[in-house]
C-alpha atoms as a PDB file:
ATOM      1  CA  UNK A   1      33.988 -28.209  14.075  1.00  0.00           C
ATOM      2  CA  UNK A   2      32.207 -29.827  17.355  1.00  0.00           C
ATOM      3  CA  UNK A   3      34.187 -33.181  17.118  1.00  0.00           C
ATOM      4  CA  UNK A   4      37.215 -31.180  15.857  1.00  0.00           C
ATOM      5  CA  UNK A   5      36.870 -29.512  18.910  1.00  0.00           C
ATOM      6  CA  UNK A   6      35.860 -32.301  21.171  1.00  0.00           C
ATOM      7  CA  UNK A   7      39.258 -34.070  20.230  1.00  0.00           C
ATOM      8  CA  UNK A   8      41.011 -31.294  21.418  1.00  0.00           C
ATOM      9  CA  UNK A   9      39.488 -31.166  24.353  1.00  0.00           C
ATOM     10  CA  UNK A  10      39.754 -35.200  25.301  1.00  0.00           C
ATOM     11  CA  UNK A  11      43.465 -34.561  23.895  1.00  0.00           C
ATOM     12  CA  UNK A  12      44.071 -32.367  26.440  1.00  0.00           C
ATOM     13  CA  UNK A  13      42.486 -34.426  29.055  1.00  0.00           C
ATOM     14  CA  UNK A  14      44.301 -37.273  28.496  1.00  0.00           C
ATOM     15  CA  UNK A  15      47.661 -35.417  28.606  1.00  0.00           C
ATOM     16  CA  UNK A  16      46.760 -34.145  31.672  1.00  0.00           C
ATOM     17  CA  UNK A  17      45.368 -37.918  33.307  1.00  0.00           C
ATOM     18  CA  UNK A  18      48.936 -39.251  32.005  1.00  0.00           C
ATOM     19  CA  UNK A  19      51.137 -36.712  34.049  1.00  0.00           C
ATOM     20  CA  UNK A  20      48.997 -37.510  37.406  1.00  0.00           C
ATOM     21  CA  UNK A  21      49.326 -41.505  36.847  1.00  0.00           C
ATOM     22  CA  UNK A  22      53.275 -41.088  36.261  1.00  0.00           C
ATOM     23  CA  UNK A  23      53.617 -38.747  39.411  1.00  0.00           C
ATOM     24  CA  UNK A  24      54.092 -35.571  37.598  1.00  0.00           C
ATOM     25  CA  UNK A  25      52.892 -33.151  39.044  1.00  0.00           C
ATOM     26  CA  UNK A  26      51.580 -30.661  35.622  1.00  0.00           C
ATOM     27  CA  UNK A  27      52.848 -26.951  35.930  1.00  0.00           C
ATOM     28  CA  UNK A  28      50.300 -24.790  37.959  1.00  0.00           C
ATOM     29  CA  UNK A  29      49.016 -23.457  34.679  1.00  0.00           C
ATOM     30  CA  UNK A  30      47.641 -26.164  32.874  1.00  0.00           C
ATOM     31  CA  UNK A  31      45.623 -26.792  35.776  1.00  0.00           C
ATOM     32  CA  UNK A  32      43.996 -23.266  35.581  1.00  0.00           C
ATOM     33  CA  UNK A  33      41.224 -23.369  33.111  1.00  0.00           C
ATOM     34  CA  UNK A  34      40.745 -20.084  32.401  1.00  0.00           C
ATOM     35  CA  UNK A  35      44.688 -19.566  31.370  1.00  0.00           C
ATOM     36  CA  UNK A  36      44.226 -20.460  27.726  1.00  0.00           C
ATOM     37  CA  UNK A  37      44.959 -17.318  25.885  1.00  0.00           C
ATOM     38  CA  UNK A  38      47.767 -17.885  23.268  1.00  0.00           C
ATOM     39  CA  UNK A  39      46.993 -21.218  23.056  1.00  0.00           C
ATOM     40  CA  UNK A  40      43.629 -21.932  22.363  1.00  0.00           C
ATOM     41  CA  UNK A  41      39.470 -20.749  23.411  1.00  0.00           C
ATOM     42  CA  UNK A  42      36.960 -22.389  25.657  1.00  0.00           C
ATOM     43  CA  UNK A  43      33.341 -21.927  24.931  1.00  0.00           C
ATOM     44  CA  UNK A  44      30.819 -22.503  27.485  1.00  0.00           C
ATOM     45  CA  UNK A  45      30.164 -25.978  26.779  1.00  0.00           C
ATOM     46  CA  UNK A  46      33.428 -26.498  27.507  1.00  0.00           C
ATOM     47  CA  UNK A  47      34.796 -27.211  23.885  1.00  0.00           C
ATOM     48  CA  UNK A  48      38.191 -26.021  23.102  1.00  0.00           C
ATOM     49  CA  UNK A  49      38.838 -24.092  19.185  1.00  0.00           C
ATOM     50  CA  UNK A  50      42.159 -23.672  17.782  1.00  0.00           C
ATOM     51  CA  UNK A  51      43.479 -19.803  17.505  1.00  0.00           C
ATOM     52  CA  UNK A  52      41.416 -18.634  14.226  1.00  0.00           C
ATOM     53  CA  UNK A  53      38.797 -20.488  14.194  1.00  0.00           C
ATOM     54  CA  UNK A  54      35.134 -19.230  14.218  1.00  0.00           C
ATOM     55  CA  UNK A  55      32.781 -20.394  16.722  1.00  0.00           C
ATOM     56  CA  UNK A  56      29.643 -19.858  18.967  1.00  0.00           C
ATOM     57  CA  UNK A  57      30.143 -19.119  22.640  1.00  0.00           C
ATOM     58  CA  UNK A  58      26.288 -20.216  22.997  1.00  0.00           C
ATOM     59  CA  UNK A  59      23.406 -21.685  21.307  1.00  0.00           C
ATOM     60  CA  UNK A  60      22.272 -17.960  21.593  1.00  0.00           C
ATOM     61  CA  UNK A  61      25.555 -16.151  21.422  1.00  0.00           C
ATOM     62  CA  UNK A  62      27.165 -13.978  18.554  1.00  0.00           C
ATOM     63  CA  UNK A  63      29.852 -15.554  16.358  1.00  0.00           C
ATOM     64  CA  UNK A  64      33.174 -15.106  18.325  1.00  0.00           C
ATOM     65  CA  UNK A  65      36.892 -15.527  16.216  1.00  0.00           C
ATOM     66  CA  UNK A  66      39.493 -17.438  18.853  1.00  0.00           C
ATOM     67  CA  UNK A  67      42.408 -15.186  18.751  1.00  0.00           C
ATOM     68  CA  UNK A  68      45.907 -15.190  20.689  1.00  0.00           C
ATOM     69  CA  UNK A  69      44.328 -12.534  22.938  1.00  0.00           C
ATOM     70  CA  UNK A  70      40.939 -14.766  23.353  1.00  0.00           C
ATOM     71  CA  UNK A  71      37.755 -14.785  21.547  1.00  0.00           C
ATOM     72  CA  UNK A  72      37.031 -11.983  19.800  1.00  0.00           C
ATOM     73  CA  UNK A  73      33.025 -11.357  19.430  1.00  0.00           C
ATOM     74  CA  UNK A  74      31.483  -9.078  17.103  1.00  0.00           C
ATOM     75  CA  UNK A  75      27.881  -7.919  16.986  1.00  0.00           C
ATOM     76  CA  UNK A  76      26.775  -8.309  13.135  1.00  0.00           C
ATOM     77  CA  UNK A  77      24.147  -5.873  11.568  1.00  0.00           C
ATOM     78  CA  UNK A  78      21.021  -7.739  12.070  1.00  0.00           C
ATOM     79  CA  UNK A  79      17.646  -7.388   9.864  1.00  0.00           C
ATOM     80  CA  UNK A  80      15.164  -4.925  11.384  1.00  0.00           C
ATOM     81  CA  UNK A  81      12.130  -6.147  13.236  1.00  0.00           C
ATOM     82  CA  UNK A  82       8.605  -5.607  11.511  1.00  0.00           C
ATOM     83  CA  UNK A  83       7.265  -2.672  13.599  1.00  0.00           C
ATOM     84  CA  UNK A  84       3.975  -5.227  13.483  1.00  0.00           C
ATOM     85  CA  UNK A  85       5.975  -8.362  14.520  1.00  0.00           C
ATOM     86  CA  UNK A  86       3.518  -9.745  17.865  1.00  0.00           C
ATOM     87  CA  UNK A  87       6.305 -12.361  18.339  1.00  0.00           C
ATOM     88  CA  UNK A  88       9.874 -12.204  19.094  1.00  0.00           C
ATOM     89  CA  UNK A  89      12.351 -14.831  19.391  1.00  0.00           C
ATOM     90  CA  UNK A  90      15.994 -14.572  20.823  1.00  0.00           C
ATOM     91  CA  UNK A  91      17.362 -18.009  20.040  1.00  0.00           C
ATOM     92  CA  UNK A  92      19.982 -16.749  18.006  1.00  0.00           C
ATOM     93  CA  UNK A  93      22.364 -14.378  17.418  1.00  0.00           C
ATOM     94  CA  UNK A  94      20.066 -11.897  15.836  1.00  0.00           C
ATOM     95  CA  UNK A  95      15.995 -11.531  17.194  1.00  0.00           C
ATOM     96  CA  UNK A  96      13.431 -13.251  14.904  1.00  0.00           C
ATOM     97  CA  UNK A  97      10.083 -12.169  14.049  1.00  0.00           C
ATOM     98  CA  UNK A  98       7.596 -15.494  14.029  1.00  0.00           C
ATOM     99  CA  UNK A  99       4.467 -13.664  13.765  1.00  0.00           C
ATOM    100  CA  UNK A 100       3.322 -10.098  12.156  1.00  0.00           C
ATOM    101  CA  UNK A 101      -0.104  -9.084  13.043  1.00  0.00           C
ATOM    102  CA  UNK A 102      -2.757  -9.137  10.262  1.00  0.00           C
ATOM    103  CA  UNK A 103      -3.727  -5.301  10.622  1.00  0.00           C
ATOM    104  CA  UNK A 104      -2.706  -2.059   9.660  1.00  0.00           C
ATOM    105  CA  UNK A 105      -1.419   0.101  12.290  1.00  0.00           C
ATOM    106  CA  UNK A 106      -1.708   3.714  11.366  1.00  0.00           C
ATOM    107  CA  UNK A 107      -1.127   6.887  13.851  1.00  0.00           C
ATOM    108  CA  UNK A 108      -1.728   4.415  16.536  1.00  0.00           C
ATOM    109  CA  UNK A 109      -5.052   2.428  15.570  1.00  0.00           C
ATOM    110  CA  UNK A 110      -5.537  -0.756  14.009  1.00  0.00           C
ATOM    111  CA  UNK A 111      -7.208  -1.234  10.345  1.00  0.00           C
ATOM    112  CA  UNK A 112      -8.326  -4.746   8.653  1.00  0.00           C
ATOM    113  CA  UNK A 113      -6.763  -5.382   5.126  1.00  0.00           C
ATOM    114  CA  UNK A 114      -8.314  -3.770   2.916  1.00  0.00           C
ATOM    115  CA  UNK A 115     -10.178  -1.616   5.141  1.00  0.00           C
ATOM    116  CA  UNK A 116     -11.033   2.259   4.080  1.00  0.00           C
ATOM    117  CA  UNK A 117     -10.891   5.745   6.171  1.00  0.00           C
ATOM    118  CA  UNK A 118     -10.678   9.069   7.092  1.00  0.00           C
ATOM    119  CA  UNK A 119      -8.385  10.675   8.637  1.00  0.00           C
ATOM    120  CA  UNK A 120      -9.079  14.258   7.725  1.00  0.00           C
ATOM    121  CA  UNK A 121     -11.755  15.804   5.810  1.00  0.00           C
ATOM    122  CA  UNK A 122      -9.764  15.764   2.284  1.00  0.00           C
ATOM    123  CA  UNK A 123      -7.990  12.621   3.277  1.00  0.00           C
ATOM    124  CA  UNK A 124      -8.976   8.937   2.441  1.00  0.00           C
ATOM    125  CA  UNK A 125      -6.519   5.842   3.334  1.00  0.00           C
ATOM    126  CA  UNK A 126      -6.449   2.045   2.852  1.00  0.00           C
ATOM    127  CA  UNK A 127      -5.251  -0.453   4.607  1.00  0.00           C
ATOM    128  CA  UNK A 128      -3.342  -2.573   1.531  1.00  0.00           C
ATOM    129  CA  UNK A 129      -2.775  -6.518   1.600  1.00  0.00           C
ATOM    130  CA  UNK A 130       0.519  -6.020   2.173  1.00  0.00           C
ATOM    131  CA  UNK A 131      -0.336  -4.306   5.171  1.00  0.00           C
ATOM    132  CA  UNK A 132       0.876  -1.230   4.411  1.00  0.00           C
ATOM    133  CA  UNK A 133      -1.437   2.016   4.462  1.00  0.00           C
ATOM    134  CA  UNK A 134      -1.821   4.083   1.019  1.00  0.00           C
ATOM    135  CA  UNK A 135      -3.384   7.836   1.431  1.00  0.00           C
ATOM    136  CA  UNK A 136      -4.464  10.005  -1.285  1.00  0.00           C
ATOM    137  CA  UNK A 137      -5.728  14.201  -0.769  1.00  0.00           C
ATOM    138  CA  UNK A 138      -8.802  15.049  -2.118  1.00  0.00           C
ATOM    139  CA  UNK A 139      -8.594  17.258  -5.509  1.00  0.00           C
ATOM    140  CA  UNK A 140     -10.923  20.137  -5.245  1.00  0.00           C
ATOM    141  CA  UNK A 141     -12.271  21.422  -8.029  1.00  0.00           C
ATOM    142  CA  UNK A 142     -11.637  25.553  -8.760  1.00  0.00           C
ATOM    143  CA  UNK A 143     -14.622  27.357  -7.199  1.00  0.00           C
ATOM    144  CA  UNK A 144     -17.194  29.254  -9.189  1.00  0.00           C
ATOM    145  CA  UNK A 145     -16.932  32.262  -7.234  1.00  0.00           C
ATOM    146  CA  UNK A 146     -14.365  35.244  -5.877  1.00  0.00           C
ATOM    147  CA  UNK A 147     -15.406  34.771  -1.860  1.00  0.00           C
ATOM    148  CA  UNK A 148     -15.665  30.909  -1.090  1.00  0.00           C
ATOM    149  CA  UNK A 149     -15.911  30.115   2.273  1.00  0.00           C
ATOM    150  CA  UNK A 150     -14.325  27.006   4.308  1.00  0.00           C
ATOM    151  CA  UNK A 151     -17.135  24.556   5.905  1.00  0.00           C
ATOM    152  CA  UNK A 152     -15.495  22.282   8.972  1.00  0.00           C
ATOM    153  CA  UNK A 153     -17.649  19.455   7.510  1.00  0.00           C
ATOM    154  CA  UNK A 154     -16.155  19.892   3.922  1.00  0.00           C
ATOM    155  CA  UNK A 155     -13.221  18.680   2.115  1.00  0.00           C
ATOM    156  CA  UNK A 156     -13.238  21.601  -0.384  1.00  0.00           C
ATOM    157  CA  UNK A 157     -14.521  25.287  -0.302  1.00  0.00           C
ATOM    158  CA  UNK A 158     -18.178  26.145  -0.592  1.00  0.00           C
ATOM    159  CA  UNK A 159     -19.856  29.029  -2.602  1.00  0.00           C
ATOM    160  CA  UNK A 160     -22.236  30.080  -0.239  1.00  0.00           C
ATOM    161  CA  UNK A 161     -23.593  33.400  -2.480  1.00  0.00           C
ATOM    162  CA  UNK A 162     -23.715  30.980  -5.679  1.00  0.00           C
ATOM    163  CA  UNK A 163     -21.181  31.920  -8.424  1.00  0.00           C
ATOM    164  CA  UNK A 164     -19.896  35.068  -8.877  1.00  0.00           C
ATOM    165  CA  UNK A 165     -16.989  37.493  -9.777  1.00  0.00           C
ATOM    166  CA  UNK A 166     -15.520  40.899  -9.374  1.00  0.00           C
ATOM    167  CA  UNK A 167     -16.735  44.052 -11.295  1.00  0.00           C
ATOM    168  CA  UNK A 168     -14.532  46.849 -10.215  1.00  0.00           C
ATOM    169  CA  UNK A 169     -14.288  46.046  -6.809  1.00  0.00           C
ATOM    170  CA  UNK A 170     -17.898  44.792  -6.701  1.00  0.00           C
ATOM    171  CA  UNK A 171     -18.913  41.810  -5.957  1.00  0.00           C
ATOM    172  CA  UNK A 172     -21.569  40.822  -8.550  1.00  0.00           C
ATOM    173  CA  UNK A 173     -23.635  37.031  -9.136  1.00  0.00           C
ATOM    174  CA  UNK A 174     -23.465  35.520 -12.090  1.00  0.00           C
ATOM    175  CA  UNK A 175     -26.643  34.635 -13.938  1.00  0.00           C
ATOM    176  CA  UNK A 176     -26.961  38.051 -15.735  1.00  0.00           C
ATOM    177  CA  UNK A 177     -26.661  41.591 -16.680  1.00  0.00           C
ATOM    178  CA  UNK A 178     -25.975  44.137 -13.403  1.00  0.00           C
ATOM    179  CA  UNK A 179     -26.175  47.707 -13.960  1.00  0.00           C
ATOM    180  CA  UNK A 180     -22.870  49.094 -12.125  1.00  0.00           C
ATOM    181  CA  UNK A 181     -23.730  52.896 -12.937  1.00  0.00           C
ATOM    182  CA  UNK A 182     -25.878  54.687 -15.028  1.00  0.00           C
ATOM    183  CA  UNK A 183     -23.642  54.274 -17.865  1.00  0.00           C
ATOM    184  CA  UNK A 184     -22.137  50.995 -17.240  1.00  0.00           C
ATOM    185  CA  UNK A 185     -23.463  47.304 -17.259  1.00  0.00           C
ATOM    186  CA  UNK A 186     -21.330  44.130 -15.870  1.00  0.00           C
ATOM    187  CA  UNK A 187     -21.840  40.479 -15.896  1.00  0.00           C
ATOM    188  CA  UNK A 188     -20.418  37.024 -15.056  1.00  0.00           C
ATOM    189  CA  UNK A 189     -18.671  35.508 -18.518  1.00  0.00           C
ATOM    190  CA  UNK A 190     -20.623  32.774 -19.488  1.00  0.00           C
ATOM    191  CA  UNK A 191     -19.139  29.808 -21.657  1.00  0.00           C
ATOM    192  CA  UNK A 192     -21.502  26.722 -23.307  1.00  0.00           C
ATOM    193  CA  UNK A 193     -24.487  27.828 -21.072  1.00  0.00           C
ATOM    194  CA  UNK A 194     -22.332  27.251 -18.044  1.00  0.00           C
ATOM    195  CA  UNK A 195     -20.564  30.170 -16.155  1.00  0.00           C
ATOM    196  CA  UNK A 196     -17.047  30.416 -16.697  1.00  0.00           C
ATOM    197  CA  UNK A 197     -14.488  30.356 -13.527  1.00  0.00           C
ATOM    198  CA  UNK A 198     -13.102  33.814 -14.488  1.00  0.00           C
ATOM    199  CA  UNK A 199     -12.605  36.123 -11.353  1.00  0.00           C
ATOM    200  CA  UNK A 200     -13.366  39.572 -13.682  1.00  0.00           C
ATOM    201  CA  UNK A 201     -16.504  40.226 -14.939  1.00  0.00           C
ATOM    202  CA  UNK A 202     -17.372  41.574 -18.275  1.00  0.00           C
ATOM    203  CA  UNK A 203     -17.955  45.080 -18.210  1.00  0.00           C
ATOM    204  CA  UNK A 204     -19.307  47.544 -21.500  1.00  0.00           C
ATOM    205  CA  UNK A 205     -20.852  50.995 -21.772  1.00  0.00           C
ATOM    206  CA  UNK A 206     -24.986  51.657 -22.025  1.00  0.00           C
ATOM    207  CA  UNK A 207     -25.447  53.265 -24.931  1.00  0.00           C
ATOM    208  CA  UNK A 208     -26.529  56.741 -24.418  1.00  0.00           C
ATOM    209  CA  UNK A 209     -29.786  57.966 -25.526  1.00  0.00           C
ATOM    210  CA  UNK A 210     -30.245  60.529 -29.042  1.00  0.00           C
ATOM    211  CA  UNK A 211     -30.589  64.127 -28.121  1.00  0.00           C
ATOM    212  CA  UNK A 212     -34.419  64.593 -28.423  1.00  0.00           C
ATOM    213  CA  UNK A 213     -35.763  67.569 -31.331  1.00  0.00           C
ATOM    214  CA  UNK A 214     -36.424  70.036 -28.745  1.00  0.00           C
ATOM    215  CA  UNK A 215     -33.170  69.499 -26.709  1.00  0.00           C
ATOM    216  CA  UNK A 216     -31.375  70.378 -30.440  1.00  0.00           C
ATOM    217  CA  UNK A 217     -34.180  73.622 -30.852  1.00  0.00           C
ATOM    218  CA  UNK A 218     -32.653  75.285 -27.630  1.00  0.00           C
ATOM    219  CA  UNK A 219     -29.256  74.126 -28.227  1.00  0.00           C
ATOM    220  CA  UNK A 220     -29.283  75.993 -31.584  1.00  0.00           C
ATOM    221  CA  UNK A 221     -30.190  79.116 -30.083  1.00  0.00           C
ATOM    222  CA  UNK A 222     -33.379  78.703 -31.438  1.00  0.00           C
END
């Protein structure tokens, strides 16, 4: 395309050379280098390409298509930039990344690969080889009792009162029997020796005493 183009230009030259040594004098025009649309497109080396053709205003420049109407330059789609690209070159058309920093960039601080931490109290992140940073939550297990309470310095809720559960709307530990009423004994359910995360406790009635022998004398009318 380049000698294609250089050919033109010398072409044209020449023409022009041959008109002054025969004492022509060439139409005011041809001698204006900027007049070339409809005929032909000047880049800014100075080489001259034929209506249609593709070519590159600049070593840095776009593609541009030589039309009638002059060159015609369109700005492609070009790839995005690494958001951890340190160097940026704009020798071409389109910016190049030459260099991606070897770090982990997460809500603005910098990690090594393979580096682990916090970012929360239930949250743990790495810093993969690729670069790219990988979270996971914290899974809490269910809490052994009805009234947990949220520590600051934990992940997941704390039983402060041990384990427990609701009788009624009593709040009763687990570990054994508790006498609700007179009539009326609760506890925790218990499961394999361990007590079981169940929010209701287990409630049955006392069983009431015999009527004692003098109790039935008077009651008889005795």
């Amino acid at each position: 395309m380049v000698k294609h183009a250089q050919g033109l230009r010398f072409v044209g030259i020449l023409a022009l050379l041959l008109a002054c040594a025969a004492g022509e004098s060439p139409p005011p025009h041809e001698l204006d280098y900027g007049d070339y649309r409809g005929r032909w497109c000047v880049d800014d080396h100075g080489y001259v390409h034929v209506i249609g053709q593709v070519y590159y205003p600049s070593p840095t420049a776009c593609p541009c298509t030589c039309t009638e109407d002059g060159p015609v330059c369109i700005q492609p789609t070009c790839a995005r930039i690494h958001p951890r690209c340190t160097r940026i070159s704009y020798k071409a058309c389109c910016p190049v990344c030459e260099a991606v920093a070897r770090v982990c960039v997460y809500r603005g601080r910098s990690y090594r690969v393979l580096e682990e931490f916090r970012i929360s109290r239930c949250e743990r992140c790495r810093c993969g080889s690729n670069r790219q940073v990988y979270c996971s939550v914290s899974a809490c297990p269910a809490p052994h009792c009805v009234n947990p309470t949220y520590d600051p310095h934990h992940c997941c809720p704390v039983c402060r009162d041990g384990p427990n559960c609701f009788a009624g709307s009593r709040v009763i530990p687990a570990g054994g029997p508790v006498d609700i009423n007179e009539y009326t004994v609760c506890y925790c359910t218990y499961k394999d020796d361990t007590w079981h995360t169940h929010p209701h406790a287990t409630c049955e009635e006392r069983p009431q005493p015999s009527l004692t022998p003098s109790t039935n004398f008077f009651e008889r009318g005795f």
